[in-house]
Protein backbone atom coordinates (compact mmCIF):
# COMPACT_ATOMS: atom_id res chain seq x y z
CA UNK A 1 8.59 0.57 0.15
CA UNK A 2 6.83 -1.37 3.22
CA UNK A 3 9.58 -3.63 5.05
CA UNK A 4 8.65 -7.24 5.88
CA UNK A 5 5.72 -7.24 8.08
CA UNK A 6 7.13 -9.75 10.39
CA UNK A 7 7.57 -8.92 13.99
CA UNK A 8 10.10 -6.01 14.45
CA UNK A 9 12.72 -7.57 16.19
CA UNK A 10 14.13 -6.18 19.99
CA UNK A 11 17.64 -5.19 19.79
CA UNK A 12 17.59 -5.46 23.70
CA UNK A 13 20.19 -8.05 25.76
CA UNK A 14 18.70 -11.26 24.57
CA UNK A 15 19.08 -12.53 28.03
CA UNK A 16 17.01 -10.01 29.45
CA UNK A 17 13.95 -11.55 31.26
CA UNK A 18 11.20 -9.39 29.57
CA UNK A 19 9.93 -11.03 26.79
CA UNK A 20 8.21 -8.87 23.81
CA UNK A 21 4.80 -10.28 23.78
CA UNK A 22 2.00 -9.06 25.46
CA UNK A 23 0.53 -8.74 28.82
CA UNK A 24 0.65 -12.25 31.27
CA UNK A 25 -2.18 -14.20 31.86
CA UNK A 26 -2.82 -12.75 35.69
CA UNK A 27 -5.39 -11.14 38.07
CA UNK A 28 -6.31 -7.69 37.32
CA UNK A 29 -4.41 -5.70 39.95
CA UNK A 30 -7.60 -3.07 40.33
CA UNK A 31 -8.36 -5.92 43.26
CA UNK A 32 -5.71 -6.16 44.52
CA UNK A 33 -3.61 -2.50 45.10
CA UNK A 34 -1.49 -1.92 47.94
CA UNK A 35 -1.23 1.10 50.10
CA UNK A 36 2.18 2.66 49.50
CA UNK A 37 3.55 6.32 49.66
CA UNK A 38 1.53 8.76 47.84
CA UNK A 39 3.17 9.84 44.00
CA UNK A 40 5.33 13.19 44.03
CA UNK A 41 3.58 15.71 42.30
CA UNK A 42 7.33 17.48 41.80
CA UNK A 43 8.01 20.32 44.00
CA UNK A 44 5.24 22.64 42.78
CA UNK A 45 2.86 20.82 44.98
CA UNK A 46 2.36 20.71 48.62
CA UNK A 47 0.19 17.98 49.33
CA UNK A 48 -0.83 14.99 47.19
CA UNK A 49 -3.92 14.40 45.79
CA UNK A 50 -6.99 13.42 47.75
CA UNK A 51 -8.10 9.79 48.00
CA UNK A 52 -11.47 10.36 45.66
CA UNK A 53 -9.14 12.33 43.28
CA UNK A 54 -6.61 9.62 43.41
CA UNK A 55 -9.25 7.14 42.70
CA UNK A 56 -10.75 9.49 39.87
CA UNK A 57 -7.55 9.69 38.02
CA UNK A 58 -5.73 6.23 38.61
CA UNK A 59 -5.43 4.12 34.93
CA UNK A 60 -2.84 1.30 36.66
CA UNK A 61 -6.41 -0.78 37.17
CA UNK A 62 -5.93 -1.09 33.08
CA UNK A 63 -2.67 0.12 31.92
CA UNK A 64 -0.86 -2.56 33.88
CA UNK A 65 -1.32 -4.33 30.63
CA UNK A 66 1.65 -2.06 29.07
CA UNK A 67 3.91 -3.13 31.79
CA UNK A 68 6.19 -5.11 29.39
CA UNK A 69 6.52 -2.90 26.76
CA UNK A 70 7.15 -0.01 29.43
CA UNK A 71 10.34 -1.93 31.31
CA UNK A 72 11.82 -2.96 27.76
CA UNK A 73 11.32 1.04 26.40
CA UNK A 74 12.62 2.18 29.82
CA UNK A 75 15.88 -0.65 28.99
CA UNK A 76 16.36 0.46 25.33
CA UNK A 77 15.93 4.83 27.27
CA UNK A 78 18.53 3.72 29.73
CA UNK A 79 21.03 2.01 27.33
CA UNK A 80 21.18 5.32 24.99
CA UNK A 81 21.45 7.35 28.69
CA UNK A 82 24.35 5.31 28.83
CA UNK A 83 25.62 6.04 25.42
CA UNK A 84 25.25 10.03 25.53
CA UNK A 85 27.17 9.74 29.19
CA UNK A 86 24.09 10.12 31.83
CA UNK A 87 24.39 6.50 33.05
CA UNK A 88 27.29 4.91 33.57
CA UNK A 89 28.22 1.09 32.58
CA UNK A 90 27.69 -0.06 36.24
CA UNK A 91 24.33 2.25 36.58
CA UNK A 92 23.11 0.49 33.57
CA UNK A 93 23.74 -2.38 34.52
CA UNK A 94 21.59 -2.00 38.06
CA UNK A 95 18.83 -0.43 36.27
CA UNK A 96 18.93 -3.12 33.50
CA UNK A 97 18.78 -5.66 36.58
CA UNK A 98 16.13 -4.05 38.79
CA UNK A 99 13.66 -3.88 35.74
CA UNK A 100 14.42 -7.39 35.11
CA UNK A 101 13.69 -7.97 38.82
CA UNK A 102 10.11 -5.99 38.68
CA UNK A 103 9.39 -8.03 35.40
CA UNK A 104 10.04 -11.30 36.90
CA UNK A 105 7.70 -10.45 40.11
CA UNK A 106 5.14 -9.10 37.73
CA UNK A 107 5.01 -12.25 35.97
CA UNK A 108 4.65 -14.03 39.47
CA UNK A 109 1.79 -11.77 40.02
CA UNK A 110 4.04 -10.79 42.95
CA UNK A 111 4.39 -6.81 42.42
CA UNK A 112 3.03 -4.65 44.84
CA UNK A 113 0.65 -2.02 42.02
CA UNK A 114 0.16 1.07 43.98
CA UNK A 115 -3.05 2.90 43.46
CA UNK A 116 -1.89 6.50 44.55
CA UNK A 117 1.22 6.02 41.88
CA UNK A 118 -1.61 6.49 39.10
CA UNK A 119 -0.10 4.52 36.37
CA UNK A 120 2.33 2.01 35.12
CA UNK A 121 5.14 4.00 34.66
CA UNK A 122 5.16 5.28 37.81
CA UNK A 123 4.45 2.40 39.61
CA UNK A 124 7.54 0.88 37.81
CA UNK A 125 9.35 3.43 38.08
CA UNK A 126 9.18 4.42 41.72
CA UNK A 127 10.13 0.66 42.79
CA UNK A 128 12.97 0.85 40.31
CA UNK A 129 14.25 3.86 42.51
CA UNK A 130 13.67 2.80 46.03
CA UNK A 131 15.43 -0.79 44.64
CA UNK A 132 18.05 1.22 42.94
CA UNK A 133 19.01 4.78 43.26
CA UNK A 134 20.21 5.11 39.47
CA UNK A 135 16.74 4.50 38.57
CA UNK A 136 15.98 8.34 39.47
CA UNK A 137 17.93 9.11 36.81
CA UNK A 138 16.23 6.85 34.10
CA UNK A 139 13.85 9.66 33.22
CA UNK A 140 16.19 12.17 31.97
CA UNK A 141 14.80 13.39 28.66
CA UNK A 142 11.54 11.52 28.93
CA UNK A 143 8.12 12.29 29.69
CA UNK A 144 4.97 10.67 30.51
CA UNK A 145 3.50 11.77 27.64
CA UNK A 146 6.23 10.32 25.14
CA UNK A 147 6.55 7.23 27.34
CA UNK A 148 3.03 6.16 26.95
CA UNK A 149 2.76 6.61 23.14
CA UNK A 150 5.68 4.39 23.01
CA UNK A 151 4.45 2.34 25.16
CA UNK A 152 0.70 1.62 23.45
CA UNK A 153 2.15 1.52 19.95
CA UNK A 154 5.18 -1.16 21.07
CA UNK A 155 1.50 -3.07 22.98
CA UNK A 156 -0.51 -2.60 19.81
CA UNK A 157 2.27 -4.09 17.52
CA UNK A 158 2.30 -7.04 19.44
CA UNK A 159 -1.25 -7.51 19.12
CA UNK A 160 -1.59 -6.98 15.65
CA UNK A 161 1.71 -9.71 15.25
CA UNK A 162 -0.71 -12.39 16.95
CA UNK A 163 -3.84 -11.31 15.69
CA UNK A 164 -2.75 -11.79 11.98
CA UNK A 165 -2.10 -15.69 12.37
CA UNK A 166 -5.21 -16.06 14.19
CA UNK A 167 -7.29 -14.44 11.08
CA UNK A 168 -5.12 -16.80 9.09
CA UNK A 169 -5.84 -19.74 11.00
CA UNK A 170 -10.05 -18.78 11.09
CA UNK A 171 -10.00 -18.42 6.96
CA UNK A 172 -7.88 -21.75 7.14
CA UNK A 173 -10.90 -23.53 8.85
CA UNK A 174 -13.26 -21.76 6.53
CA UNK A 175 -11.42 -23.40 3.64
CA UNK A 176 -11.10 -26.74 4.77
CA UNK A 177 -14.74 -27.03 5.69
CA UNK A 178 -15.79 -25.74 2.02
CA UNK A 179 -13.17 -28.41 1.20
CA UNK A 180 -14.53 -31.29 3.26
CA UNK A 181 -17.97 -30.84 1.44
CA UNK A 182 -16.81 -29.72 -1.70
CA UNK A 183 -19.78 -31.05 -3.42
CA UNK A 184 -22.58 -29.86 -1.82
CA UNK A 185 -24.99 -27.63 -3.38
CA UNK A 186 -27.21 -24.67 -1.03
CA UNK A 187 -29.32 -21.84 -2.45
CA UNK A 188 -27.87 -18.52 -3.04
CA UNK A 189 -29.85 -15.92 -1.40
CA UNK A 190 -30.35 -12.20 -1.97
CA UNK A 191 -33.48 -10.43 0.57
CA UNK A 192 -33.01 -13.70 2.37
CA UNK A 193 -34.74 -15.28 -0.60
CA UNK A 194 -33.62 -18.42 -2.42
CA UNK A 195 -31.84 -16.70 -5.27
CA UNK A 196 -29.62 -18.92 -7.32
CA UNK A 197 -27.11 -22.35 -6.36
CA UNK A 198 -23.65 -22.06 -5.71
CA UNK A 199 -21.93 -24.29 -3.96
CA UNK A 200 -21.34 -24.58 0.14
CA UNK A 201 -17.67 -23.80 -0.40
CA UNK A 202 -18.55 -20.85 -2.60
CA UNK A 203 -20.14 -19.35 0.08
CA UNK A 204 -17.53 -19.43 3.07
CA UNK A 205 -14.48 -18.10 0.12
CA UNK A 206 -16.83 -14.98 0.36
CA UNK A 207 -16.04 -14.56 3.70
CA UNK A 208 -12.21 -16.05 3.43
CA UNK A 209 -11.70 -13.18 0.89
CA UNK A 210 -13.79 -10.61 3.23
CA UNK A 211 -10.86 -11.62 6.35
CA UNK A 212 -8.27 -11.11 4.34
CA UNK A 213 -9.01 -7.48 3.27
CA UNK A 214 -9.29 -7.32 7.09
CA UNK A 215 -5.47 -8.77 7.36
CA UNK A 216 -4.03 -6.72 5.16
CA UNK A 217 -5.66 -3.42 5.91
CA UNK A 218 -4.43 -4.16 10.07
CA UNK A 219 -0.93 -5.36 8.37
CA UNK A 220 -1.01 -1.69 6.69
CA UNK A 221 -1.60 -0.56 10.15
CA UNK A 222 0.95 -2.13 11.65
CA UNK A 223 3.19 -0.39 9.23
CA UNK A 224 2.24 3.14 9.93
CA UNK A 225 1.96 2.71 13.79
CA UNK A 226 5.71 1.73 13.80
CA UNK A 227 7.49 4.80 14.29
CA UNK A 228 9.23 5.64 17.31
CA UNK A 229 7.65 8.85 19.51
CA UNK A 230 10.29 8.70 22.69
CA UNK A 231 12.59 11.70 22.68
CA UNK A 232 9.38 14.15 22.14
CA UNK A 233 9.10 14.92 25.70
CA UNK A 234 6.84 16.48 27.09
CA UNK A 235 5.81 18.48 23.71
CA UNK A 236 9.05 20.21 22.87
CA UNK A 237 11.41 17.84 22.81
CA UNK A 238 15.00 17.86 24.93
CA UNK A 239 17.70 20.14 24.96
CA UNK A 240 20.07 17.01 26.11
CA UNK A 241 21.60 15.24 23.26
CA UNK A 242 19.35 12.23 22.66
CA UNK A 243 19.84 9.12 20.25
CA UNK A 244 16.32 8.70 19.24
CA UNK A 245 17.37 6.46 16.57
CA UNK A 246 19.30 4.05 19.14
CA UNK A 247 16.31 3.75 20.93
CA UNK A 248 14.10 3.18 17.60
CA UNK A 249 16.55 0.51 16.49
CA UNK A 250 16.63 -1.14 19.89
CA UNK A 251 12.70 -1.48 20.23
CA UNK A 252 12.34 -2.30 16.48
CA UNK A 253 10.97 0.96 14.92
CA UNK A 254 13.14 0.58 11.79
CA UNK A 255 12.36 0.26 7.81
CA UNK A 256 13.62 -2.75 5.56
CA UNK A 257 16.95 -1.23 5.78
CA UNK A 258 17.16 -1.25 9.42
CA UNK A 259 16.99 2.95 8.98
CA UNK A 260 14.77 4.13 12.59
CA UNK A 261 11.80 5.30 12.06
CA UNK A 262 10.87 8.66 13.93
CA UNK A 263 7.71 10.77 14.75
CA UNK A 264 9.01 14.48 13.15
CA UNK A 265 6.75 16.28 15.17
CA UNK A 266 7.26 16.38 19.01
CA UNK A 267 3.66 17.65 19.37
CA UNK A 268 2.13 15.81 16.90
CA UNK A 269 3.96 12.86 18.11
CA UNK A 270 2.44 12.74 21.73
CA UNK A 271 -1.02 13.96 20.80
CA UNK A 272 -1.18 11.06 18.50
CA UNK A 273 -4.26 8.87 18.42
CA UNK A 274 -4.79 8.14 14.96
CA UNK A 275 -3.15 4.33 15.06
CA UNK A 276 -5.63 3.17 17.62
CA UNK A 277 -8.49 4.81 15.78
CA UNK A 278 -6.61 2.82 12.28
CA UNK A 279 -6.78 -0.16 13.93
CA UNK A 280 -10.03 0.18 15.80
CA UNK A 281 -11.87 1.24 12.91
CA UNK A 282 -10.06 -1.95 11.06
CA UNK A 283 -11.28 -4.09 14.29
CA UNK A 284 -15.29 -2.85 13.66
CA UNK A 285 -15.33 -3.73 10.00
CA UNK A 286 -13.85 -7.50 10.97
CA UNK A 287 -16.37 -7.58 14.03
CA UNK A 288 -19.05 -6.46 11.23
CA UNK A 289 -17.81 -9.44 9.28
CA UNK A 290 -17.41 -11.96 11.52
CA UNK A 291 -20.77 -10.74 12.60
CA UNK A 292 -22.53 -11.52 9.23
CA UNK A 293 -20.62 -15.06 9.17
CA UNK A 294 -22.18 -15.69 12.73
CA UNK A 295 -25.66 -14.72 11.06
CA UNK A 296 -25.12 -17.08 8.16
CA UNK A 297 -24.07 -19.84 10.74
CA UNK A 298 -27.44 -19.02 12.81
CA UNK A 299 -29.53 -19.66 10.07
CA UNK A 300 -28.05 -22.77 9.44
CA UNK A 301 -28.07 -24.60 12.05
CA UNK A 302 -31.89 -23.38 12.90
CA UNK A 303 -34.43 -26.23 12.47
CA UNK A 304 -35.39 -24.48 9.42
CA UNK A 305 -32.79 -24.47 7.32
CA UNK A 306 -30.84 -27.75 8.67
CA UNK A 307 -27.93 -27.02 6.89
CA UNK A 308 -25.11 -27.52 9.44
CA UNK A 309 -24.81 -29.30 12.91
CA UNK A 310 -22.03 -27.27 15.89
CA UNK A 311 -19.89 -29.69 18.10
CA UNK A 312 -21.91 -29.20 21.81
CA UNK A 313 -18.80 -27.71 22.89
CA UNK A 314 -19.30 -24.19 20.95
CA UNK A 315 -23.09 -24.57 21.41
CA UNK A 316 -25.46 -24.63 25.00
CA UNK A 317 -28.62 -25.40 26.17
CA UNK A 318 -31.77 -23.88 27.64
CA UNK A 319 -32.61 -23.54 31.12
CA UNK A 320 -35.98 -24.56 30.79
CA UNK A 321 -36.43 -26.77 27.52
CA UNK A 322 -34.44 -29.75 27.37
CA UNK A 323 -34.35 -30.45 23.75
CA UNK A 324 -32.72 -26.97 22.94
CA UNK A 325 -29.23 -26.35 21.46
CA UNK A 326 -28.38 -22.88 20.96
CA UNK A 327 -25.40 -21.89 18.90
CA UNK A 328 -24.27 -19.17 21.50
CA UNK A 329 -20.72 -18.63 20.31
CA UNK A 330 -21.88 -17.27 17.08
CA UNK A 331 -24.92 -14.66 18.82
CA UNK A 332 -22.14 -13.69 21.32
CA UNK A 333 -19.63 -12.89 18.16
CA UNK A 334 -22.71 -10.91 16.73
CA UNK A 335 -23.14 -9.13 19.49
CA UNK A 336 -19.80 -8.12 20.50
CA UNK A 337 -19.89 -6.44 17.51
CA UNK A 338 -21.63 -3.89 18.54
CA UNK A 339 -19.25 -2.85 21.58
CA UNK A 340 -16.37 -3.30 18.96
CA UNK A 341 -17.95 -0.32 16.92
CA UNK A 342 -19.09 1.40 20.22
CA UNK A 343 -15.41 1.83 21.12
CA UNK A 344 -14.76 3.05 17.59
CA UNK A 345 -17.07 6.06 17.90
CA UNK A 346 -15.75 6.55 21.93
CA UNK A 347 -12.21 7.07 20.55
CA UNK A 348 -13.57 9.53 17.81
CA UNK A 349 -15.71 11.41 20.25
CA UNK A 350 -12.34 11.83 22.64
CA UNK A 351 -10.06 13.11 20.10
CA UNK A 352 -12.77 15.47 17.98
CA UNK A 353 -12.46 18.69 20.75
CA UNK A 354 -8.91 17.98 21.81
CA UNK A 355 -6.15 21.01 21.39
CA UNK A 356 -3.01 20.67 20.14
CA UNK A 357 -0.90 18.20 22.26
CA UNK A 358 -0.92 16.04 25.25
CA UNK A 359 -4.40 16.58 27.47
CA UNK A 360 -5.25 14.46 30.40
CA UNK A 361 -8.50 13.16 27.57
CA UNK A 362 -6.20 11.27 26.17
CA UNK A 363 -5.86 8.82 29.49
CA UNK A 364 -9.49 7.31 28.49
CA UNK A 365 -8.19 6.11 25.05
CA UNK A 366 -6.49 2.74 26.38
CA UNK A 367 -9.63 1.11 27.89
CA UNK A 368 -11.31 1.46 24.52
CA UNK A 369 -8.01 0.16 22.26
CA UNK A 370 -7.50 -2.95 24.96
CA UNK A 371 -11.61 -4.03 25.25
CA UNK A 372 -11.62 -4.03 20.83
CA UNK A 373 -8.39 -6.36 20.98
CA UNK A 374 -9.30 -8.54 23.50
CA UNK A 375 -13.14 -8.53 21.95
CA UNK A 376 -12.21 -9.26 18.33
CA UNK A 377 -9.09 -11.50 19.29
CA UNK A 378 -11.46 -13.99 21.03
CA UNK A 379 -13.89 -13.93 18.42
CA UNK A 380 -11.77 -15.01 15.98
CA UNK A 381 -10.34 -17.27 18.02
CA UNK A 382 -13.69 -18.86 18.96
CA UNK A 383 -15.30 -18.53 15.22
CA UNK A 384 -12.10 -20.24 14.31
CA UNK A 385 -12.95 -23.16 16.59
CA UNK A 386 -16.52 -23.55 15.96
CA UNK A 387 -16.22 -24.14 12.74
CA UNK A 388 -13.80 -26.69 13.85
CA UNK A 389 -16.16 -28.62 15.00
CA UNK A 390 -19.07 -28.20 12.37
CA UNK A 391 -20.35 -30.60 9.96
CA UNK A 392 -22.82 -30.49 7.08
CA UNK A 393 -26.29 -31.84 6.58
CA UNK A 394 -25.71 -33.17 3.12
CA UNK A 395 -29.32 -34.15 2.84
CA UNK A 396 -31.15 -31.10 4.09
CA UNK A 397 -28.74 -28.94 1.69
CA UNK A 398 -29.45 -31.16 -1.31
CA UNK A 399 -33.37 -30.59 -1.04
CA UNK A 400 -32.66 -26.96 -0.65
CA UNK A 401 -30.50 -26.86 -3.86
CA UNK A 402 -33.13 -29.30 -5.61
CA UNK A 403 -35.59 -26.28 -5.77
CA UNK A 404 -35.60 -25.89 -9.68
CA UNK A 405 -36.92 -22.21 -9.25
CA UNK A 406 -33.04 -21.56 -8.14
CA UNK A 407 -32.61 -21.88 -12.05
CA UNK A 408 -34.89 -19.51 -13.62
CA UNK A 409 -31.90 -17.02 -14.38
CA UNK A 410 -30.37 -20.28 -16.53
CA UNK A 411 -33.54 -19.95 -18.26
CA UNK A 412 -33.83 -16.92 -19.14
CA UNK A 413 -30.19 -17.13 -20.35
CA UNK A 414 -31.04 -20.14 -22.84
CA UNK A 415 -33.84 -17.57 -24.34
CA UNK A 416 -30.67 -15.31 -24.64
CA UNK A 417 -28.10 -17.88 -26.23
CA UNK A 418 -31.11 -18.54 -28.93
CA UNK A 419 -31.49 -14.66 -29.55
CA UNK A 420 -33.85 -12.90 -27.38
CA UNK A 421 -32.95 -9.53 -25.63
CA UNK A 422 -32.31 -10.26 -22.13
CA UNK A 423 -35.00 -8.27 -20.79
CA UNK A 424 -37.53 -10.01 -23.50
CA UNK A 425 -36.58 -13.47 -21.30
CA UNK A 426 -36.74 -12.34 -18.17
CA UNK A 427 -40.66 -11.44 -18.88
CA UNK A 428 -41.36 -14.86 -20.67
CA UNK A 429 -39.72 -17.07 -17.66
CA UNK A 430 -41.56 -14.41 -15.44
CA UNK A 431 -44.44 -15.86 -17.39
CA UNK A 432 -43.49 -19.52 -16.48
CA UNK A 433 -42.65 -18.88 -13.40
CA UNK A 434 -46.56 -17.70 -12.87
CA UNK A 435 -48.06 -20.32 -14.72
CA UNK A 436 -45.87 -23.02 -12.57
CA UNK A 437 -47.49 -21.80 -9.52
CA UNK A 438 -51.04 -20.87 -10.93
CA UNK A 439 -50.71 -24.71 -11.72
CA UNK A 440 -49.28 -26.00 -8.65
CA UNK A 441 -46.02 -27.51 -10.61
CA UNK A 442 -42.36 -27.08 -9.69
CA UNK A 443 -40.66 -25.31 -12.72
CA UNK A 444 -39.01 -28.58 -13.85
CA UNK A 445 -42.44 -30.04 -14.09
CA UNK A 446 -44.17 -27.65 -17.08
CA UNK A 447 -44.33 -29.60 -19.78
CA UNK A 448 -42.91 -29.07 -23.29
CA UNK A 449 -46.18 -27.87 -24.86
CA UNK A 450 -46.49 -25.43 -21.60
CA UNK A 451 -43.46 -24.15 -22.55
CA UNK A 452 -43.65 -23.49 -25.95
CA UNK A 453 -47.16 -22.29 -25.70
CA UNK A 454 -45.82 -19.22 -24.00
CA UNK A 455 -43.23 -18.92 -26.32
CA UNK A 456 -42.21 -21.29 -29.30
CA UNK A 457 -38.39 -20.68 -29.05
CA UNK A 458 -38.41 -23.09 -25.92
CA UNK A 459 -37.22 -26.26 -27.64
CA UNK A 460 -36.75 -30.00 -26.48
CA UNK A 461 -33.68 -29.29 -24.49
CA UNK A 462 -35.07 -26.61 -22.25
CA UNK A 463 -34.96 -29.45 -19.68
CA UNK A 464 -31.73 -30.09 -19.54
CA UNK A 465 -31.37 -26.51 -18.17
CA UNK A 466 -32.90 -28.25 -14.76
CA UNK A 467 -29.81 -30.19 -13.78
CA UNK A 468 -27.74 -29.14 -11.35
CA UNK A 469 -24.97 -30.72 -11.67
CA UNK A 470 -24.52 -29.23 -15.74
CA UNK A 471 -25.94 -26.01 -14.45
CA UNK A 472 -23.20 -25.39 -11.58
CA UNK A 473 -20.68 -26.68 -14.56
CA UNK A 474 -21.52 -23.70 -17.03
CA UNK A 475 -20.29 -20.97 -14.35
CA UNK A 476 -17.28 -21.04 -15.76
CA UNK A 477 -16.29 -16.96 -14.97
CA UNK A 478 -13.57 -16.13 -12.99
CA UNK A 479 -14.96 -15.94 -9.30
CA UNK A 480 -17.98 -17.46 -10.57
CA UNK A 481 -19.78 -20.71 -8.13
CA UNK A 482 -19.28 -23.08 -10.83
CA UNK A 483 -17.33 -26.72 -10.58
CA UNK A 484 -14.17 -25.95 -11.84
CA UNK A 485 -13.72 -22.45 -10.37
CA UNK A 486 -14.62 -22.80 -7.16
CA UNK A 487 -11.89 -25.85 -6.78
CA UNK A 488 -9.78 -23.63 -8.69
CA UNK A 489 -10.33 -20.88 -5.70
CA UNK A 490 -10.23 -23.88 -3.28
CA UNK A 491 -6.48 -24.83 -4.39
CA UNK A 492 -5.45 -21.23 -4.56
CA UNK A 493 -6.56 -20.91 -1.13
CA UNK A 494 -4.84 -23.65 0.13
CA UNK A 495 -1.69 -22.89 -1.17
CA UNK A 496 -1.76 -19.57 -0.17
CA UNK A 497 -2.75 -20.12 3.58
CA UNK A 498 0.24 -22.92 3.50
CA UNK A 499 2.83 -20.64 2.58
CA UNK A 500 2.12 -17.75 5.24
């Protein structure tokens, strides 16, 4: 059984500094790196790397972003040192307060990132040290390798746990603008053809229901990524006595019981890239959606169709011609999708050749995982206010609707409800359909006589089949665009959306 997919909950000192959420809103240290002293490459080495190789190799100008999650695993690794008797209380204690320290400064945009230290952990990690000389302890039993795949699935959580409201809050708009205009009337269309009516509302609950397959399948995701990987080491684990569960139930890796949640394979468990491909491959089939809404909205608000007007705030104009208003949001969300699915197929591409566990491959994997959050997180968050701020051109979708050929199906299903094989009426309203063009007339025009001289069983009411407002009544199936149904689906909608 799946635990409440809330957001696991820290077990960390609650006074601690570091707060659980993601990265800061500050510059991207890439511009900004200090020179400091170059990374030890251990005692095997005699020499550090040169400057292009440094360069070649570095990932702090991206995976600064993990800097949180790293200081609160590297808390949560230091309290269970403590626990199996590597730390003592007061060593703790200094470590606890020197990552608190490089937190705060990080927040400040203060903290010196060091290009030559290659990553976030060491760049943490070596100013924990030179601050405090317990801190050279604080990687007993750990490894890079384990550290990061903590680090990107504690990042990743977070990410999901504020992505989720933000999909809630874009099908939320999408329902109260079908609301607003719960009346209005706009072709169906199938081959971009005017196919059938449904109603406005109808429409954007096609792509309410579309998001939320998206939320659930990335809430699944979130499941399955939460499982604690520290304590695997390098690839074979520790010979020293770890807790792995303390540290799972201090960084919330736990089940509905509270039980930890562990990787079971230490080489499995740092070779692991299938919850970023999960969730990226979750990410391109909501870019591909929000995509198609963006093409629906494009349509709309073209000259052409005239069926919606966007706020000037989510729309811009033309360098050149004055009267133009582009709707630039939505061709921006269309064509992000594209690098959202691009990133997809880069993470698939990395991991196809790979051996069995940790290779140095794997470093390219964040840039791909942290450009499809940040893509599809601002695009809902922009779709979401766009539609915000867009109205509906009652009249332009009224004369749209008005089109009486949007009703031949109805026809063909009153030849049906007075006994004629379905295929049988098709043909004969393919036969008035003809003659209402060969004729110049609109299909609500052909007379009586016209009707029953191409076939008799058309009787004095086959006009009433040409208004709308009866015709959108008879859908009455379940999902159906007809009156009742769609408020039906309205109020469900609502009520759901108000109680998550």
């Amino acid at each position: 059984m799946k635990p409440d997919h809330g957001r696991p909950r820290n077990r960390l000192d609650p006074k601690s500094n570091v707060a659980p959420s993601g990265p800061a809103d500050q510059s991207d240290p890439q511009n900004d790196m200090k020179k400091g002293s170059p990374v030890s490459r251990s005692g095997r080495f005699s020499d550090g790397p040169s400057a292009d190789v440094a360069q070649f190799s570095q990932s702090i100008s991206y995976d600064w972003r993990l800097w949180q999650q790293d200081i609160l695993g590297s808390i949560a690794h230091a309290m269970m040192l403590k626990e199996i008797g590597v730390l003592t209380a007061k060593e703790l204690r200094a470590i606890k307060k020197g990552l608190e320290q490089i937190a705060a400064e990080i927040l400040r945009g203060e903290f010196p990132w060091k290009l030559e230290l290659e990553d976030v952990h060491m760049n943490i990690e070596a100013e924990l040290t030179r601050r405090v000389p317990a801190g050279a302890k604080l990687h007993t039993g750990r490894s890079r390798n384990d550290q990061v795949a903590l680090d990107v699935r504690m990042w990743l959580r977070d990410e999901i746990h504020e992505l989720e409201p933000e999909i809630r809050s874009l099908q939320a708009s999408l329902v109260a603008l079908g609301d607003r205009f719960s009346d209005v009337v706009i072709p169906g269309y199938t081959h971009l053809q005017r196919a059938q009516p449904v109603y406005l509302a109808h429409h954007l609950l096609a792509y309410v229901e579309m998001l939320e397959r998206d939320r659930t399948r990335i809430e699944d995701c979130a499941w399955r990524l939460n499982v604690c990987p520290l304590g695997s080491g390098a690839i074979a684990g520790s010979t020293l006595p770890l807790d792995r569960g303390l540290v799972a139930r201090l960084l919330g890796f736990t089940d509905e019981k509270g039980n930890p949640r562990l990787t079971q394979n230490s080489m499995d468990a740092v070779s692991d890239r299938d919850f970023m491909i999960e969730f990226c491959s979750l990410s391109a089939l909501l870019a591909v959606h929000l995509s198609r809404l963006s093409e629906d909205l494009i349509l709309w608000v073209s000259s052409e169709f005239n069926f919606i007007k966007i706020s000037d705030a989510y729309t811009t104009g033309s360098s050149l011609m004055p009267q133009k208003k582009n709707p630039d949001i939505a061709e921006l969300t269309r064509g992000k999708s594209g690098r959202v699915i691009g990133n997809l197929v880069s993470l698939l591409t990395l991991l196809k050749g790979l051996p069995m566990s940790y290779n140095r491959d794997l470093q390219e994997d964040k840039e791909r995982l942290f450009d499809t959050v940040e893509t599809v997180r601002a695009c809902v968050r922009l779709m979401d206010g766009m539609l915000r701020h867009t109205s509906i051109v009652r009249p332009s979708c009224a004369a749209a609707a008005a089109d009486p050929a949007l009703l031949a199906t109805d026809l063909a299903d009153y030849l049906v409800l007075k006994g004629m094989p379905f295929r049988q009426a098709h043909h004969v309203v393919g036969a008035v359909v003809a003659h209402a063009e060969r004729t110049g007339k609109p299909l609500d025009k052909v007379s009586l006589a016209e009707f029953q001289a191409i076939d008799p069983r058309f009787s004095g009411d086959v006009m009433k089949i040409f208004n709308l407002d009866r015709a959108m009544a008879r859908r009455q199936l379940p999902g159906a665009p007809g009156t009742k149904e769609v408020r039906r689906q309205l109020a469900r909608w609502r009520k759901t959306l108000s109680n998550s």
